[in-house]
C-alpha atoms as a PDB file:
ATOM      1  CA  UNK A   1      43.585-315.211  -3.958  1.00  0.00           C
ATOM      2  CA  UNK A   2      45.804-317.723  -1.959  1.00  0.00           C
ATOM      3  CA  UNK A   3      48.967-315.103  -2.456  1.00  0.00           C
ATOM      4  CA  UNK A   4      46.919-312.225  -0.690  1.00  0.00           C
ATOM      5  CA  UNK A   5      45.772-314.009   1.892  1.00  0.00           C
ATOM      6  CA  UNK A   6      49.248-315.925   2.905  1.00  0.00           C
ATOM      7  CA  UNK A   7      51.085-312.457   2.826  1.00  0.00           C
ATOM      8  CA  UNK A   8      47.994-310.775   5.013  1.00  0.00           C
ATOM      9  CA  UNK A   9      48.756-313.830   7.639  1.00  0.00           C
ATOM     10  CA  UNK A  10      52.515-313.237   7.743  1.00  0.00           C
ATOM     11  CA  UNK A  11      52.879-309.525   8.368  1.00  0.00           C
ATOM     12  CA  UNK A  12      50.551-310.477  10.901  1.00  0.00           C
ATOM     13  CA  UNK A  13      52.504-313.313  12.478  1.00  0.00           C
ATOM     14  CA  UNK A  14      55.592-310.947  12.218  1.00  0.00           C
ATOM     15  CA  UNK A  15      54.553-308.458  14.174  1.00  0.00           C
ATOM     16  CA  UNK A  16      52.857-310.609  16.712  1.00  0.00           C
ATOM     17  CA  UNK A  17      56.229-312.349  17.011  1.00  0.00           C
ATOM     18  CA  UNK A  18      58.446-309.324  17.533  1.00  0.00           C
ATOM     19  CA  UNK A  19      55.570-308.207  20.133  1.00  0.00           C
ATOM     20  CA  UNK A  20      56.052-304.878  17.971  1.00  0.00           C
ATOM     21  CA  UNK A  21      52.495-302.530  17.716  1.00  0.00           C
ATOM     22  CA  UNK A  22      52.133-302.181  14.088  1.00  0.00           C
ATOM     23  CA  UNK A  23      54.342-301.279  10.830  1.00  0.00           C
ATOM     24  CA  UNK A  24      55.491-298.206   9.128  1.00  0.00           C
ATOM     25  CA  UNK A  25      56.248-298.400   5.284  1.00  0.00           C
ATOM     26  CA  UNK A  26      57.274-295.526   2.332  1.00  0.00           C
ATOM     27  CA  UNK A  27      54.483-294.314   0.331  1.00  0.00           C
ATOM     28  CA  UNK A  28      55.828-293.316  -3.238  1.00  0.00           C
ATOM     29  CA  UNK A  29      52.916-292.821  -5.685  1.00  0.00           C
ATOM     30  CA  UNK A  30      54.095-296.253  -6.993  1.00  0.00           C
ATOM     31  CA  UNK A  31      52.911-299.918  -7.651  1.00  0.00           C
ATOM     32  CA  UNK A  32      54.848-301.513  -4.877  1.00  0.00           C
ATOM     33  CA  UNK A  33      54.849-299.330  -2.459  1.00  0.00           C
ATOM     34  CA  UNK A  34      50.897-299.023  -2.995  1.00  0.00           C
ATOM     35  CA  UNK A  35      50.780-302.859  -3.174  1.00  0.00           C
ATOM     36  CA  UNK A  36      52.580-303.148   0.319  1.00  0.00           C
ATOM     37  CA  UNK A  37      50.289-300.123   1.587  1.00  0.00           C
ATOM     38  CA  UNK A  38      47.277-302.375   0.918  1.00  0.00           C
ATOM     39  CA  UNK A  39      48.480-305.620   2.258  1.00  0.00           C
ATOM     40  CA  UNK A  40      49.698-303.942   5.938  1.00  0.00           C
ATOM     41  CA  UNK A  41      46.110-302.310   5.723  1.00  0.00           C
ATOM     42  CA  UNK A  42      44.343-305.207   5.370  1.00  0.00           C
ATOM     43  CA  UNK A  43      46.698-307.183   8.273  1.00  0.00           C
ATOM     44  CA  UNK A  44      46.916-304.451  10.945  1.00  0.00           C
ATOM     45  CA  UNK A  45      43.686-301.972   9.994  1.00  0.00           C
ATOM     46  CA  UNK A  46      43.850-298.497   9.943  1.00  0.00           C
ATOM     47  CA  UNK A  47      45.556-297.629  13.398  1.00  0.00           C
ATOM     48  CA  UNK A  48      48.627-300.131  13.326  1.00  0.00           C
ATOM     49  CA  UNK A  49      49.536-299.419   9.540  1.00  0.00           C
ATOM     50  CA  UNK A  50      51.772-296.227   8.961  1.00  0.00           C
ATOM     51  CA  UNK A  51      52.030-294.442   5.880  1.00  0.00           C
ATOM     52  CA  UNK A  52      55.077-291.911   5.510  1.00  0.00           C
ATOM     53  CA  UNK A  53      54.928-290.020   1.873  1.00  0.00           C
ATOM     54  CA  UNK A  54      59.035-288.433   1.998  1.00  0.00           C
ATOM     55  CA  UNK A  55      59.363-286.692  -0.848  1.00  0.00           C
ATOM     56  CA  UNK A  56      62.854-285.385  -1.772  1.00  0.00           C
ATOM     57  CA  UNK A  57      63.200-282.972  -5.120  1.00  0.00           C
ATOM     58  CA  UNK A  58      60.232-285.739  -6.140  1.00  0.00           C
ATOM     59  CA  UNK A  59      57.525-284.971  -9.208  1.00  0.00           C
ATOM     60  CA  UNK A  60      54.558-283.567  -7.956  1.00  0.00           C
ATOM     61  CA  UNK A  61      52.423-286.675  -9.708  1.00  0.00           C
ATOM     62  CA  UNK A  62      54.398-289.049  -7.693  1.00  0.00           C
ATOM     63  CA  UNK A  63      52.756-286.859  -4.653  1.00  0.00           C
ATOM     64  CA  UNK A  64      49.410-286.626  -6.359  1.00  0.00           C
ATOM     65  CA  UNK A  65      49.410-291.111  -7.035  1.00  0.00           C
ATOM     66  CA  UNK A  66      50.371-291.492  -3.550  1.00  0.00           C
ATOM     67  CA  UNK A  67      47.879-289.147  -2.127  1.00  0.00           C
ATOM     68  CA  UNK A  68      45.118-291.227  -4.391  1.00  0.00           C
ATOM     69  CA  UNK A  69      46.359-294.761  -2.457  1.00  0.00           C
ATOM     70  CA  UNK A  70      45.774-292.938   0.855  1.00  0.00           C
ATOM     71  CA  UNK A  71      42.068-291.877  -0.429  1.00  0.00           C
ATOM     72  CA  UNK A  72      41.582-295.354  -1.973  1.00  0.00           C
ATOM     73  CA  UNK A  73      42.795-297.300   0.586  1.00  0.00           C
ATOM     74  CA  UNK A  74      41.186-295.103   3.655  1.00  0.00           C
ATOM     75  CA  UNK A  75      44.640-294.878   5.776  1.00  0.00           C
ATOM     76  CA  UNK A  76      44.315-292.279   8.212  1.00  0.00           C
ATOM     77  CA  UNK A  77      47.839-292.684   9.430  1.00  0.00           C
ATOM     78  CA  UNK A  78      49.613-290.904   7.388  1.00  0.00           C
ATOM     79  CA  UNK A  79      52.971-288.142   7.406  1.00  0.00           C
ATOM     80  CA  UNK A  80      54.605-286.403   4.907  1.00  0.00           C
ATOM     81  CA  UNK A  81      58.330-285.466   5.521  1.00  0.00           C
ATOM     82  CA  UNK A  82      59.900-283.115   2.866  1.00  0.00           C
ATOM     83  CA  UNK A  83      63.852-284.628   2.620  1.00  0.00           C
ATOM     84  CA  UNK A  84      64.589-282.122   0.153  1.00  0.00           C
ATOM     85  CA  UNK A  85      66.055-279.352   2.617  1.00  0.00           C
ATOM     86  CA  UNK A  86      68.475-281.847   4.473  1.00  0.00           C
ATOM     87  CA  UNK A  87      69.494-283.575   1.386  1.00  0.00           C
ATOM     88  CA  UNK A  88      70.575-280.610  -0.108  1.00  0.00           C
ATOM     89  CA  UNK A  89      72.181-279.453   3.675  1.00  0.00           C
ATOM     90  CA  UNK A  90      74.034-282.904   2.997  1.00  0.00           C
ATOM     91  CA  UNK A  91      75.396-281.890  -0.666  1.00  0.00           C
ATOM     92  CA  UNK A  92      76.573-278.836   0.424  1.00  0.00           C
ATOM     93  CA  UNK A  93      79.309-280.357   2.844  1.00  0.00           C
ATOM     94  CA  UNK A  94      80.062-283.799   0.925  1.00  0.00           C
ATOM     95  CA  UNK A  95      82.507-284.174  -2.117  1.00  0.00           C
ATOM     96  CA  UNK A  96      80.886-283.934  -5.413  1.00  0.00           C
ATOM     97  CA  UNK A  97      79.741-286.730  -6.764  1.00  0.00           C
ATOM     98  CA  UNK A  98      77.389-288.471  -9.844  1.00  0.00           C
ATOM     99  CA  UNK A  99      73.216-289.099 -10.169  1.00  0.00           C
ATOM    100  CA  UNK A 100      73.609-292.516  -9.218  1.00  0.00           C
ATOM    101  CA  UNK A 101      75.737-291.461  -6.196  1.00  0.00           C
ATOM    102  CA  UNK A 102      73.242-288.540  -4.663  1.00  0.00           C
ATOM    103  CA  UNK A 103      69.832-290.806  -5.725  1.00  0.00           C
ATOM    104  CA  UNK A 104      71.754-293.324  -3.432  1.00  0.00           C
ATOM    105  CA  UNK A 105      71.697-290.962  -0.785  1.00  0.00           C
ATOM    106  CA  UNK A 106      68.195-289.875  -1.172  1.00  0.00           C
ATOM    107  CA  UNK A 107      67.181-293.847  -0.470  1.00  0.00           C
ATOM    108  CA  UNK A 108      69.449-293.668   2.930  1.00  0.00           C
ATOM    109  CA  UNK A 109      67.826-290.660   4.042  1.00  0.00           C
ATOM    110  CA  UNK A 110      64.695-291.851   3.560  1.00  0.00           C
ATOM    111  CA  UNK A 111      65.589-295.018   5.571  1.00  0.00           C
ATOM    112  CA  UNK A 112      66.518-292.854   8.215  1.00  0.00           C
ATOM    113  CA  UNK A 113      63.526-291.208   8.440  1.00  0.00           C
ATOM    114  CA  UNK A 114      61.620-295.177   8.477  1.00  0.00           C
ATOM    115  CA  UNK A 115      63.529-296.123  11.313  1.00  0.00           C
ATOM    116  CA  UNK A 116      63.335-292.649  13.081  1.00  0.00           C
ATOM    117  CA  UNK A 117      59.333-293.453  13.550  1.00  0.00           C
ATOM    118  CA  UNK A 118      59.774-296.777  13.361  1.00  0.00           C
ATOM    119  CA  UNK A 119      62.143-296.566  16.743  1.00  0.00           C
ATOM    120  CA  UNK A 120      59.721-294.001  18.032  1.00  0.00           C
ATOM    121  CA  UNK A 121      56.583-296.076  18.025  1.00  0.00           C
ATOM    122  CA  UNK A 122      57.981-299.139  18.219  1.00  0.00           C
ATOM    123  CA  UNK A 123      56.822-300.441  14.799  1.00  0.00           C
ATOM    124  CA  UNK A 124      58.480-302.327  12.183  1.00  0.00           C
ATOM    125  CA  UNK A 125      59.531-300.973   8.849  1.00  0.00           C
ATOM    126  CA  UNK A 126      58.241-302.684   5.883  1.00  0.00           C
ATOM    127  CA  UNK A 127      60.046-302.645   2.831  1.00  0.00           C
ATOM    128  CA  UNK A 128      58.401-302.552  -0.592  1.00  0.00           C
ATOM    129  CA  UNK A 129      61.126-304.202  -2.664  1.00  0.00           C
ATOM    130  CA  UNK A 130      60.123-306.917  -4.992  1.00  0.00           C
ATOM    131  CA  UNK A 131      62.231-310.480  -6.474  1.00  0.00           C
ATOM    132  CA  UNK A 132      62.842-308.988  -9.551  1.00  0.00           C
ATOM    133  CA  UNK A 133      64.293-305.694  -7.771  1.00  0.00           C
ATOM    134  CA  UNK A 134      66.229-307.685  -4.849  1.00  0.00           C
ATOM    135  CA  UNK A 135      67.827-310.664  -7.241  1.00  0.00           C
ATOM    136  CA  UNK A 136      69.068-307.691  -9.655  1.00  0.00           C
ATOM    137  CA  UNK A 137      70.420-305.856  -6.995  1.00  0.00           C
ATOM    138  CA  UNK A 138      67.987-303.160  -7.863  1.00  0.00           C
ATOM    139  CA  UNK A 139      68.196-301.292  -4.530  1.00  0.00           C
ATOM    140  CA  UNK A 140      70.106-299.087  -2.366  1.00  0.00           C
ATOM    141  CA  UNK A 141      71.901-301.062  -0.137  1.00  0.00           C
ATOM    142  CA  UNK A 142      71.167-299.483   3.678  1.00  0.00           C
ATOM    143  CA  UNK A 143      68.409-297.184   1.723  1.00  0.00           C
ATOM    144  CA  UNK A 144      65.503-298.968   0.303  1.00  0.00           C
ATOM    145  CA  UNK A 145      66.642-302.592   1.011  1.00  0.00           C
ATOM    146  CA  UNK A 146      67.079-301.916   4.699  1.00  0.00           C
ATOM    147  CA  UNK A 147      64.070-303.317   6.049  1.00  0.00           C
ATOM    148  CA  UNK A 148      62.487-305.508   8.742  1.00  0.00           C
ATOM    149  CA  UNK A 149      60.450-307.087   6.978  1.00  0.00           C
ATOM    150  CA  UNK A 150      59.680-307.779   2.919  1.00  0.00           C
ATOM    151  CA  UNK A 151      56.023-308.803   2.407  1.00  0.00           C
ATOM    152  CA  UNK A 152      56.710-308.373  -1.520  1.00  0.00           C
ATOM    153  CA  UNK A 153      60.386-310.454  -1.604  1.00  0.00           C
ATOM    154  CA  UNK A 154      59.221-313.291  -3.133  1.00  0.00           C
ATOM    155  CA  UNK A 155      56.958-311.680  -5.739  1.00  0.00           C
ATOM    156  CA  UNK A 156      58.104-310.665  -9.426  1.00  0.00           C
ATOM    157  CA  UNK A 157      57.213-307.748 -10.703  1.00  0.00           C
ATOM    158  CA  UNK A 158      54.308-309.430 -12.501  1.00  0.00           C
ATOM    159  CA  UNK A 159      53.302-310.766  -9.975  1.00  0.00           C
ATOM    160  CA  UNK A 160      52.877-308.376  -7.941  1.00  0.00           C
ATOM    161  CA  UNK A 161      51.020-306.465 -10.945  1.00  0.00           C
ATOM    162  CA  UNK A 162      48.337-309.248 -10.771  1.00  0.00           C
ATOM    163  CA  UNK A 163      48.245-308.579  -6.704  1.00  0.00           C
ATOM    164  CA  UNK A 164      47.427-305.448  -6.753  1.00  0.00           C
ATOM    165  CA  UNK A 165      44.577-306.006  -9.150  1.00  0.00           C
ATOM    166  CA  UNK A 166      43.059-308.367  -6.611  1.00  0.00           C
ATOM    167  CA  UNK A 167      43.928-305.763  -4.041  1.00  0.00           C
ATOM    168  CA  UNK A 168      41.799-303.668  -5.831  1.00  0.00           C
ATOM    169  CA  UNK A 169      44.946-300.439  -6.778  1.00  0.00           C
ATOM    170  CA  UNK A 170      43.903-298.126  -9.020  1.00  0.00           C
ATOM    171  CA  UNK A 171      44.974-298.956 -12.981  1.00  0.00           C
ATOM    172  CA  UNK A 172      46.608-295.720 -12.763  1.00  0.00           C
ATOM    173  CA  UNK A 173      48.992-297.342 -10.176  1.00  0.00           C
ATOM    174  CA  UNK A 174      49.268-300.068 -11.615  1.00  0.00           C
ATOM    175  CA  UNK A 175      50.283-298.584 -15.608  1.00  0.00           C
ATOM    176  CA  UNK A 176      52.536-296.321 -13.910  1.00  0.00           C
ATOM    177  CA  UNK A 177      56.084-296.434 -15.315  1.00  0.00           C
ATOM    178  CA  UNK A 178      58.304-298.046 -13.384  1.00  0.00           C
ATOM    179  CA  UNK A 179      60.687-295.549 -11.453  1.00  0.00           C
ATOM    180  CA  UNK A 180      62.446-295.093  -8.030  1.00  0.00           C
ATOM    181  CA  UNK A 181      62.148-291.332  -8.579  1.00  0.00           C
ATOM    182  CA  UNK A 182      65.799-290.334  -7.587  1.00  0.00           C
ATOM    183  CA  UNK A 183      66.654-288.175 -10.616  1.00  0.00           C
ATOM    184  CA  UNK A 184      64.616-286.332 -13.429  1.00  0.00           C
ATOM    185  CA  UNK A 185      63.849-289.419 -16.187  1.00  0.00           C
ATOM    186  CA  UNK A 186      64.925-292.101 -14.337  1.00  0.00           C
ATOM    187  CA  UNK A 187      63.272-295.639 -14.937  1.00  0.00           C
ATOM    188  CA  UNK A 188      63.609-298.932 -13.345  1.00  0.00           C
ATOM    189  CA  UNK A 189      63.947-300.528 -16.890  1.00  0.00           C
ATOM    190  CA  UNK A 190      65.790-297.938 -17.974  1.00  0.00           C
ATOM    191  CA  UNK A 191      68.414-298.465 -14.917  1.00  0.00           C
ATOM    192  CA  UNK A 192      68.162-302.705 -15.676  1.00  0.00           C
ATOM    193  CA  UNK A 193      68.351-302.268 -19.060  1.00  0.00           C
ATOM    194  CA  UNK A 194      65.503-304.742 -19.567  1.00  0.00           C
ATOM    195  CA  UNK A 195      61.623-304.763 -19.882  1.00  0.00           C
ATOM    196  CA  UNK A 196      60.291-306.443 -16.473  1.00  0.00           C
ATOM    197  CA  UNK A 197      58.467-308.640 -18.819  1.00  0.00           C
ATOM    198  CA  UNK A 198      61.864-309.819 -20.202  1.00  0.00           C
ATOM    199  CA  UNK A 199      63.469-310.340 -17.145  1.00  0.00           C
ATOM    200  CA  UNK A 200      61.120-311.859 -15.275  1.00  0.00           C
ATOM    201  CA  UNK A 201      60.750-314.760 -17.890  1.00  0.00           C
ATOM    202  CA  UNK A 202      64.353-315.231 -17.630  1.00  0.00           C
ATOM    203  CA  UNK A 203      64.250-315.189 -13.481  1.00  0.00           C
ATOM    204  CA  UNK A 204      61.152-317.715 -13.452  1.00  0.00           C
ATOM    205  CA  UNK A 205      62.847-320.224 -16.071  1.00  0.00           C
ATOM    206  CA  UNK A 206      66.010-319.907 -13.872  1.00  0.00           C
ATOM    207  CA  UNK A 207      64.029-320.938 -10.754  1.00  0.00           C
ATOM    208  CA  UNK A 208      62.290-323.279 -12.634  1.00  0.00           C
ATOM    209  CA  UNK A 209      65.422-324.709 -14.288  1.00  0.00           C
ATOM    210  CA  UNK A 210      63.702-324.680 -17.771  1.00  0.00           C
ATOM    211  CA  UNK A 211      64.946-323.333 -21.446  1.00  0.00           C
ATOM    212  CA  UNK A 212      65.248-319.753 -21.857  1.00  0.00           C
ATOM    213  CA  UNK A 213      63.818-318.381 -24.865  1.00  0.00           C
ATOM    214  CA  UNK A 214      65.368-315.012 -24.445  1.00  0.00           C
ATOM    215  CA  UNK A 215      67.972-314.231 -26.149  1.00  0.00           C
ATOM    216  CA  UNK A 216      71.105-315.050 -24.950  1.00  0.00           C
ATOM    217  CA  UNK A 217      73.022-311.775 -24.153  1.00  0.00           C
ATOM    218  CA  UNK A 218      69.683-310.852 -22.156  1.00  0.00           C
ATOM    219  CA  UNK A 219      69.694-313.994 -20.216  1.00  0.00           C
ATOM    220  CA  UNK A 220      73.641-313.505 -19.353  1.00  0.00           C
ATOM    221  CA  UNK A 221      73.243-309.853 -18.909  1.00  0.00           C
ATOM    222  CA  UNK A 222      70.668-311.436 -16.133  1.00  0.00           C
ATOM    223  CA  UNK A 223      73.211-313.765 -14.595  1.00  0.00           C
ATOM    224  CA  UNK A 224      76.036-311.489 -14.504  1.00  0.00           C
ATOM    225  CA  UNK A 225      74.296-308.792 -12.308  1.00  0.00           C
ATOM    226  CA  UNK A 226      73.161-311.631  -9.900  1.00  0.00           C
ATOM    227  CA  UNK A 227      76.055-312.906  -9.522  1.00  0.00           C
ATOM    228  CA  UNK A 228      77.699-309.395  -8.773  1.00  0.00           C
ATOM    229  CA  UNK A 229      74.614-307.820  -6.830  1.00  0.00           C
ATOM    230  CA  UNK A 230      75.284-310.669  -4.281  1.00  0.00           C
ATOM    231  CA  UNK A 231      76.873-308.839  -1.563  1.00  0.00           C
ATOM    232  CA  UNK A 232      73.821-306.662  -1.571  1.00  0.00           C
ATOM    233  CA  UNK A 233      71.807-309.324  -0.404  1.00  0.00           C
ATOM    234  CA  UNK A 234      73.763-310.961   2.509  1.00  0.00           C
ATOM    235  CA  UNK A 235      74.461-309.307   5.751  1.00  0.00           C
ATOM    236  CA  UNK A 236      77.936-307.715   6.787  1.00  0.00           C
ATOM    237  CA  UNK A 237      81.002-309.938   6.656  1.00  0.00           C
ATOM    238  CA  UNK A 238      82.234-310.418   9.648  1.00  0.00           C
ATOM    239  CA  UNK A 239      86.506-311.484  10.242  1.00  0.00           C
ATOM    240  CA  UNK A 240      85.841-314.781  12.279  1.00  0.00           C
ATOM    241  CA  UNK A 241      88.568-315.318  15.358  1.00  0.00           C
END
């Protein structure tokens, strides 16, 4: 598969560029994450390829999928950091505030905790956010879409569904509900309010520049929150002198 093998090449040619010693990427029990887990494996091999599992008030079958990806995959660097204590330490002295609010929080503090290791070992962190995800603004600005690099970035969600079948993930993986795990229930599609099959039909005709045949509140829905999730995706504004 021309895909795997182009992706392989990059991380590789990243970190060869940034004369960096390896990568260290989020483990989640989920497709991408597993997907990216796979692809730094089979660029770096088992000693420059860092798995970090940082659960924080997370399911215990999001532990028990990620813990299979380590076994599948044969990584053998590998930390788990429970969040949960310092996240609540954190709610205890800020204001009050909603779901959407504290899961944001939840994605910093795991970013933290990337960059902590990251900065120790003098690795890169790799981020696990897909197209679909970053052109919907489906991400925690500073939390899960801080990153050094983005292997999956110009993947849809399908596609990356077909990767990690030639990567060989586990079908379990792979069927696994979409969710970024930061409150009981929570779904990606639930969040987007669209299937990933929907939207991603919409996002590749809009690439392509061809006819939609969704229907039209779905494909403006689609629009709208790309136009707004913009800021998201550039870098800090800066007042120019």
């Amino acid at each position: 598969m021309k895909t795997k093998q182009k992706i392989i090449n990059w991380i590789r040619q990243q970190v060869k560029q940034t004369k960096t010693k390896g990568v260290v990427f989020g483990l989640s029990g989920g497709l991408d994450s597993a997907v990216t887990a796979a692809l730094c494996f089979s660029a770096l091999g088992k000693k420059k390829a860092f798995a970090l599992i940082l659960p924080c008030e997370t399911k215990k079958q999001d532990l028990i999928d990620a813990r299979l990806v380590v076994k599948k995959l044969g990584i053998i660097k590998i930390k788990s950091v429970d969040l949960g204590p310092v996240y609540k330490s954190c709610l205890k002295i800020l204001p009050k505030a909603n779901q959407v609010v504290r899961g944001n929080l939840k994605a910093r503090l795991r970013m933290l905790t990337l960059y902590y290791f990251a900065n120790q070992l003098n690795y890169l962190v790799c981020g696990t956010s897909n197209k679909s995800e970053m052109l919907m603004g489906y991400f925690t600005k500073y939390g899960d879409g801080a990153e050094d690099i983005a292997p999956l970035g110009d993947l849809l969600k399908s596609q990356v569904k077909e990767l990690a079948k030639a990567l060989n993930i586990p079908g379990k993986i792979i069927n696994k509900t979409p969710t970024a795990g930061l409150w009981p229930a929570q779904t990606d599609e639930g969040e987007l309010g669209i299937s990933y099959r929907k939207l991603d039909d919409i996002l590749l005709r809009l690439s392509r520049k061809q006819r939609q045949i969704q229907p039209v509140r779905l494909v403006n829905k689609v629009k709208s929150r790309i136009k707004a999730s913009e800021h998201k995706r550039q870098p800090p504004k800066i007042c120019r002198i």
